[in-house]
C-alpha atoms as a PDB file:
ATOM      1  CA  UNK A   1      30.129 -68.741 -14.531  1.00  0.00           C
ATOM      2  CA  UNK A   2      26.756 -69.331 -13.633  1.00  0.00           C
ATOM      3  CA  UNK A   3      23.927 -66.844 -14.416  1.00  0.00           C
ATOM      4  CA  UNK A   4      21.311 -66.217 -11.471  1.00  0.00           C
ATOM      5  CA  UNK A   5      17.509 -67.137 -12.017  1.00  0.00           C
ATOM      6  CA  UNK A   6      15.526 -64.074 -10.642  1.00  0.00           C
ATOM      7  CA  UNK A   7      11.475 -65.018  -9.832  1.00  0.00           C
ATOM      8  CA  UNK A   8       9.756 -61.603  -9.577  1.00  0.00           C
ATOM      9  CA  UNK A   9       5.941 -60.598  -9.811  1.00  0.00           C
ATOM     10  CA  UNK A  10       4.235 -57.311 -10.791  1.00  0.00           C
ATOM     11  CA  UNK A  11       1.052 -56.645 -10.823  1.00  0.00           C
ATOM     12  CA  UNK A  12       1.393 -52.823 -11.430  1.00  0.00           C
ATOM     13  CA  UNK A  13       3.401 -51.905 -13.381  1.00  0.00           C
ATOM     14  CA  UNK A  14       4.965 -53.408 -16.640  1.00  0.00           C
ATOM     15  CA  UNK A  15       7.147 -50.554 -16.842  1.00  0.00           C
ATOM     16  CA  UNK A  16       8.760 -52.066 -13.831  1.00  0.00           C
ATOM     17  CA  UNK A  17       9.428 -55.318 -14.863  1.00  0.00           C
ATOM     18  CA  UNK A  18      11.017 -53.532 -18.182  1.00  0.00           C
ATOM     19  CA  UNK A  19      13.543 -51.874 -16.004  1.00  0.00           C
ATOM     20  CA  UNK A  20      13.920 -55.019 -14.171  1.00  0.00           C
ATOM     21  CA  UNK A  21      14.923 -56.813 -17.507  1.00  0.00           C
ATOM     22  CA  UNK A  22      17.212 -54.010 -18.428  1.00  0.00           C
ATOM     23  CA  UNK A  23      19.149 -54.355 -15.081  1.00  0.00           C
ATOM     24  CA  UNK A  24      19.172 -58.150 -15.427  1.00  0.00           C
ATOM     25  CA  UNK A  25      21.055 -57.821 -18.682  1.00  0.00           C
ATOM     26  CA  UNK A  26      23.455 -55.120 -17.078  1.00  0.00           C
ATOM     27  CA  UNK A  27      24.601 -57.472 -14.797  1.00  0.00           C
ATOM     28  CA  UNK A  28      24.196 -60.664 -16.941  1.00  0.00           C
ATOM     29  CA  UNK A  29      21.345 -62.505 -15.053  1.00  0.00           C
ATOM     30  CA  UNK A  30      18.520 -64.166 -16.718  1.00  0.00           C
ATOM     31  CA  UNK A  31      14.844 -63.484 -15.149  1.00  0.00           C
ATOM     32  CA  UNK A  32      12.194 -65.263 -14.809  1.00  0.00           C
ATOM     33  CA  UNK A  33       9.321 -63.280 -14.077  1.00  0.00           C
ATOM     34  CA  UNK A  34       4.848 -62.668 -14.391  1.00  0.00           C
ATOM     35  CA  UNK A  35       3.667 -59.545 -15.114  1.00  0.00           C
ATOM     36  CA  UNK A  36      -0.057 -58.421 -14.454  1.00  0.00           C
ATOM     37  CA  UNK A  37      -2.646 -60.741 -13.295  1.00  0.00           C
ATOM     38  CA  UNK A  38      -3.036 -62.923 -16.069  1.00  0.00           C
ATOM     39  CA  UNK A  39       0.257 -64.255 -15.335  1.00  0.00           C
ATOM     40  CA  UNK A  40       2.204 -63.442 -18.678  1.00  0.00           C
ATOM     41  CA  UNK A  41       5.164 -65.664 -17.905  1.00  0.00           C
ATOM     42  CA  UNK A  42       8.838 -64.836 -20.245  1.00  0.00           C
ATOM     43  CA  UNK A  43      12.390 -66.328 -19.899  1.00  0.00           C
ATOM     44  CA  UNK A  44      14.822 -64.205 -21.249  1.00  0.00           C
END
């Protein structure tokens, strides 16, 4: 099976993105994401 490639951006809030990763794992997707302005890019 093929795991999905999610592109998300938060400027907020981190904490978002955190729960975003957690969910990703739940349902075995891999993200792909930026978090705050500086653009802190991570492929988990």
């Amino acid at each position: 099976m093929r795991k999905r490639s999610y592109r998300f951006i938060i400027s907020k809030n981190c904490l978002q993105t955190k729960e975003l990763i957690k969910q990703a794992f739940d349902n075995d997707h891999v993200l792909m994401g930026t978090c705050n302005v500086k653009e802190k890019k991570f492929l988990l």
